[in-house]
C-alpha atoms as a PDB file:
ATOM      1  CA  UNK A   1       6.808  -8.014  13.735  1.00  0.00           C
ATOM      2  CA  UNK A   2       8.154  -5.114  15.896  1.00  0.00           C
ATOM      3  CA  UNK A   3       5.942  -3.171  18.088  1.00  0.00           C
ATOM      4  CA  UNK A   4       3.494  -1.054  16.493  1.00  0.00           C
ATOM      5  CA  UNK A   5       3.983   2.707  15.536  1.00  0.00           C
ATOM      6  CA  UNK A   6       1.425   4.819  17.571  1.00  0.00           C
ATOM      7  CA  UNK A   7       1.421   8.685  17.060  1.00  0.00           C
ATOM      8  CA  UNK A   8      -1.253  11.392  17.343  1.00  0.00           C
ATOM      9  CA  UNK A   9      -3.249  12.017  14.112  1.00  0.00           C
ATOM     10  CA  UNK A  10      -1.351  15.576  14.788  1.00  0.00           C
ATOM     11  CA  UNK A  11       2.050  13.886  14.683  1.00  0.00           C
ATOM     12  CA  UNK A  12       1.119  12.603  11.511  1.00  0.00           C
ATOM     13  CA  UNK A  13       0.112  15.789   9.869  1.00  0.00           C
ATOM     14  CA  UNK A  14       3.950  16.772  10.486  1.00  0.00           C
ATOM     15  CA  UNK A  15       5.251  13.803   8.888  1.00  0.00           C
ATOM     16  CA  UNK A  16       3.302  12.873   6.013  1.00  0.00           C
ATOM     17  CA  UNK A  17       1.992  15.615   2.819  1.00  0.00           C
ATOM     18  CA  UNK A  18      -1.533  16.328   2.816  1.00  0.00           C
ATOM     19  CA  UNK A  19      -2.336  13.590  -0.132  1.00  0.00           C
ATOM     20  CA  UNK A  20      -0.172  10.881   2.248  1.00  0.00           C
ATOM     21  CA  UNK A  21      -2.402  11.500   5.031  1.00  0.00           C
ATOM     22  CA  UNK A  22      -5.221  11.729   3.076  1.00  0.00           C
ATOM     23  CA  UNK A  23      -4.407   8.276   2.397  1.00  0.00           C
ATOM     24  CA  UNK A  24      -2.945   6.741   5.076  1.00  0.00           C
ATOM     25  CA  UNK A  25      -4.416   7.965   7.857  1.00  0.00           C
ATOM     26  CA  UNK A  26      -8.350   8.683   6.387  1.00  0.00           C
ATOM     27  CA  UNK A  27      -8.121   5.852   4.075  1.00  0.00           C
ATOM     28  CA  UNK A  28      -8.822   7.797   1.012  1.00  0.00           C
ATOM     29  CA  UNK A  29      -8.066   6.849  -2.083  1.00  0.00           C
ATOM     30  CA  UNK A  30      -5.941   8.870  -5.069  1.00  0.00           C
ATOM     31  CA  UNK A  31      -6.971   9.165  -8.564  1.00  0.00           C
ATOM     32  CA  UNK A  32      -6.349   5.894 -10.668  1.00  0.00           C
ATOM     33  CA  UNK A  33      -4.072   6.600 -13.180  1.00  0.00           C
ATOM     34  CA  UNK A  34      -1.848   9.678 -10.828  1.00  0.00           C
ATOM     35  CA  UNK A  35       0.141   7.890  -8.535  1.00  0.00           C
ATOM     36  CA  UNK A  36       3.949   8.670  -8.887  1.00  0.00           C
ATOM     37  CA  UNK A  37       4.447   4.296  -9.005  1.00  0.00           C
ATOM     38  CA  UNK A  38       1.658   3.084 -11.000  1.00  0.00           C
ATOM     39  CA  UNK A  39       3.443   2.252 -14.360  1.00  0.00           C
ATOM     40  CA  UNK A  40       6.680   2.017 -12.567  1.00  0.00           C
ATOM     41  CA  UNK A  41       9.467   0.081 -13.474  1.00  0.00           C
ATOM     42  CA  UNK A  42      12.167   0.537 -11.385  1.00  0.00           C
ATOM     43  CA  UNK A  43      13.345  -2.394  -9.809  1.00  0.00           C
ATOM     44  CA  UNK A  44      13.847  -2.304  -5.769  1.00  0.00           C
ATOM     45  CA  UNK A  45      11.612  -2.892  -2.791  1.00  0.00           C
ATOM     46  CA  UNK A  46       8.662  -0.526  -1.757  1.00  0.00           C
ATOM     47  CA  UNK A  47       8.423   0.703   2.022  1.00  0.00           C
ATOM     48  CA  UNK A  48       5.781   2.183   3.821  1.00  0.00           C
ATOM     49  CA  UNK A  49       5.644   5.900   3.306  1.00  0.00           C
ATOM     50  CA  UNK A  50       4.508   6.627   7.051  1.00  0.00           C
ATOM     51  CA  UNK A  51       6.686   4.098   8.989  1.00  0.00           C
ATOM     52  CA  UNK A  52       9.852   2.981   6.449  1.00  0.00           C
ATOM     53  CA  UNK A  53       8.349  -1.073   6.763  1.00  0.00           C
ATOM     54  CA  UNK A  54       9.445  -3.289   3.443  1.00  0.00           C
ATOM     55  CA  UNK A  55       5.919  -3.693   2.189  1.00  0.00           C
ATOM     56  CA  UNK A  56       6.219  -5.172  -1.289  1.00  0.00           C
ATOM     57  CA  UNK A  57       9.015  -6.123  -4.092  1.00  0.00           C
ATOM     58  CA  UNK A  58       9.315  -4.713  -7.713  1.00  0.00           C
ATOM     59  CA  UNK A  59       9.657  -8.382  -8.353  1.00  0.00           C
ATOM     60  CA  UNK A  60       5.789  -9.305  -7.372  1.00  0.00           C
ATOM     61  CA  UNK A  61       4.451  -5.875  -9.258  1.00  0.00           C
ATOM     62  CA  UNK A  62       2.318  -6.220 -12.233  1.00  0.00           C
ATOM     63  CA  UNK A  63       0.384  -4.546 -14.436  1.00  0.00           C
ATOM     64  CA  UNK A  64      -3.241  -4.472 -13.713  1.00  0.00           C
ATOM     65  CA  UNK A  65      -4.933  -2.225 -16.177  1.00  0.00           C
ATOM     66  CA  UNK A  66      -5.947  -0.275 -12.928  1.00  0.00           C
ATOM     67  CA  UNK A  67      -3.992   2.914 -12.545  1.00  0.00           C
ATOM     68  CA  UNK A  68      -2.567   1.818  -9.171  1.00  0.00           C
ATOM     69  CA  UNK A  69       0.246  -0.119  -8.624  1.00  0.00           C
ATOM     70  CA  UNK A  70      -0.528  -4.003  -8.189  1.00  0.00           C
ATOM     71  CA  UNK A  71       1.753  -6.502  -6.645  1.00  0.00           C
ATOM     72  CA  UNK A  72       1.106 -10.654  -6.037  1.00  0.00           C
ATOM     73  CA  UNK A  73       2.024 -10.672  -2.284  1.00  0.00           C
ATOM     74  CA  UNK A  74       3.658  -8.789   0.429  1.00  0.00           C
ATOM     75  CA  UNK A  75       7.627  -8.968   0.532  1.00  0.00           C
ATOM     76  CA  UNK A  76       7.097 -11.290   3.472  1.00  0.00           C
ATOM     77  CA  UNK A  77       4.292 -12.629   6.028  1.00  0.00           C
ATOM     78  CA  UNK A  78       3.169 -10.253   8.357  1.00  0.00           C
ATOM     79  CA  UNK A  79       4.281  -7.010   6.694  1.00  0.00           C
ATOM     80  CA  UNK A  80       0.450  -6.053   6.159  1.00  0.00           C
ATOM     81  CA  UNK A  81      -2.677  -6.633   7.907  1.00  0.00           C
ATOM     82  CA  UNK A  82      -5.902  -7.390   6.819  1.00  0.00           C
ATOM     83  CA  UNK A  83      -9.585  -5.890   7.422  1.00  0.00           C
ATOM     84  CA  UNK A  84     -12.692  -6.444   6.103  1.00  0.00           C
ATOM     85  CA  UNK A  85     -14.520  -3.047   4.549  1.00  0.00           C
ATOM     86  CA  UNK A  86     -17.949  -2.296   4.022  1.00  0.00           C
ATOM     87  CA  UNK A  87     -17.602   1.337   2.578  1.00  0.00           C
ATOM     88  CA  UNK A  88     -19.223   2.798  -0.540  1.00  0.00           C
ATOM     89  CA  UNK A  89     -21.381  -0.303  -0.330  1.00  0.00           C
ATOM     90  CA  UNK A  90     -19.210  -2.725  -1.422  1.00  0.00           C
ATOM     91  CA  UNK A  91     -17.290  -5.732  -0.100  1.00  0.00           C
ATOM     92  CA  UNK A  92     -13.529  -5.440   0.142  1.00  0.00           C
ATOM     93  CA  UNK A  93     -10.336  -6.314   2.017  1.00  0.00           C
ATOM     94  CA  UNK A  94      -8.599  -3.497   3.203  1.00  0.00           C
ATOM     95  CA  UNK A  95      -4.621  -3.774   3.426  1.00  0.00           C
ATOM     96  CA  UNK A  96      -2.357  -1.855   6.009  1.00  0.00           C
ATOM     97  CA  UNK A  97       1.071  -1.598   7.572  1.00  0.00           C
ATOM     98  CA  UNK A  98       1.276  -3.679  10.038  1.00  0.00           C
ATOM     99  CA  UNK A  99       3.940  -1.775  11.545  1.00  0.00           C
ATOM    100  CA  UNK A 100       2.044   1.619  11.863  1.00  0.00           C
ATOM    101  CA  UNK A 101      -1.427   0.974  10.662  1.00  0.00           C
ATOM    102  CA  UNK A 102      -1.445   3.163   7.426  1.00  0.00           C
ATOM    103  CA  UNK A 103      -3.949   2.477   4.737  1.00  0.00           C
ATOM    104  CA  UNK A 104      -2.216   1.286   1.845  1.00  0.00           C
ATOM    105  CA  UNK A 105      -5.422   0.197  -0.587  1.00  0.00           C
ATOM    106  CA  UNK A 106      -7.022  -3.306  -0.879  1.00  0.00           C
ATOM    107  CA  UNK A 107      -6.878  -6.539  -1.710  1.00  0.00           C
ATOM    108  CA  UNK A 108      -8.464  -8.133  -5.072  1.00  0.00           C
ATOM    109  CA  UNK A 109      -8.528 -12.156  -5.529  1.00  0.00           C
ATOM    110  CA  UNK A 110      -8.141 -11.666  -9.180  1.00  0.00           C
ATOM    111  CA  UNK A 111      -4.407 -11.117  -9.665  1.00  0.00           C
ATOM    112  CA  UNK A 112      -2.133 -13.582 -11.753  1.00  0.00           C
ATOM    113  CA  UNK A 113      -0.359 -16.705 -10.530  1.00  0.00           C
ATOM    114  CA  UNK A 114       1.333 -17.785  -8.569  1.00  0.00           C
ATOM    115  CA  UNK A 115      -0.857 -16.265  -5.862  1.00  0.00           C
ATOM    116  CA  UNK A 116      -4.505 -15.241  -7.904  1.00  0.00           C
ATOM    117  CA  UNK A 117      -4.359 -12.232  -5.464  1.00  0.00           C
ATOM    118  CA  UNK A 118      -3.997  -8.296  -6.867  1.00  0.00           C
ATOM    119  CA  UNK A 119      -2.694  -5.727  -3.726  1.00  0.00           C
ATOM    120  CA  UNK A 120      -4.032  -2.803  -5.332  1.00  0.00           C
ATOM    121  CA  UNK A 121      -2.110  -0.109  -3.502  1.00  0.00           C
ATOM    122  CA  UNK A 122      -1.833   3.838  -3.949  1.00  0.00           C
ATOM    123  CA  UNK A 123       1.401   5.129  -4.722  1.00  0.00           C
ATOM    124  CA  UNK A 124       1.044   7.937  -2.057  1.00  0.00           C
ATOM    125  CA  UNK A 125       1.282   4.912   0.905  1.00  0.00           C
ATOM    126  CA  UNK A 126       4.641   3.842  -0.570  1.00  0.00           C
ATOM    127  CA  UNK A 127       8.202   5.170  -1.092  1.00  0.00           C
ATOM    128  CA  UNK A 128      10.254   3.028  -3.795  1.00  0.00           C
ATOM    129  CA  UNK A 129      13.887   1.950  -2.133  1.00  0.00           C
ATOM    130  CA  UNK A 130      15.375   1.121  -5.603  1.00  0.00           C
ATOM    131  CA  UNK A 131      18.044  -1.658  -5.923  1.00  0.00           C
ATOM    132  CA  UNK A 132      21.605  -0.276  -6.073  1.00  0.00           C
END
């Protein structure tokens, strides 16, 4: 992958809404069931919402019964990066951009085939590129 993004958290603040940063750069998490790609349909790919990175496909979405969007796998190997995260006493994998770092949401080894793996992301880290 390309060379990272770096900006101040200021920089940031200019670029992305409130919720976005929220999000991205706190690693917060919005409301299951509120996100503008949840129950989306729209075929195309989804890109970072901070740096424009292809992040996941409409093809490996699914429905998890979560109220966040859930995909099978990244669009390709080395468009995330993984972290393990102890927070509200739990467990997880957190998921980022491995272009600029953002928080996008975690990762879930209970997803369908053909990976077993559920990205649960929040639609504020994404912006849908639909197919033309």
């Amino acid at each position: 992958m390309a060379e990272k993004i770096k900006k101040s958290d200021a920089d940031w603040k200019k670029e992305l809404t409130p919720e976005q940063y929220h999000v991205m750069r706190e690693k917060g998490t919005e409301r299951a069931f509120t996100g503008e790609y949840y129950n989306a349909k729209t075929p195309g790919v989804y890109k970072c919402a901070s740096c424009g990175a292809e992040l996941f496909s409409s093809d490996d979405k699914f429905d998890s019964g979560t109220g966040w969007p859930s995909y099978t796998r990244p669009v390709e190997d080395g468009a995330i990066e993984e972290e393990r995260d102890f927070t509200y006493g739990m467990v997880r994998t957190e998921v980022m951009c491995s272009k600029c770092g953002g928080h996008l949401g975690h990762l879930f080894p209970d997803g369908p085939n053909p990976t077993g793996m559920r990205y649960c992301i929040n639609s504020a880290s994404l912006k849908l590129d639909p197919k033309k």
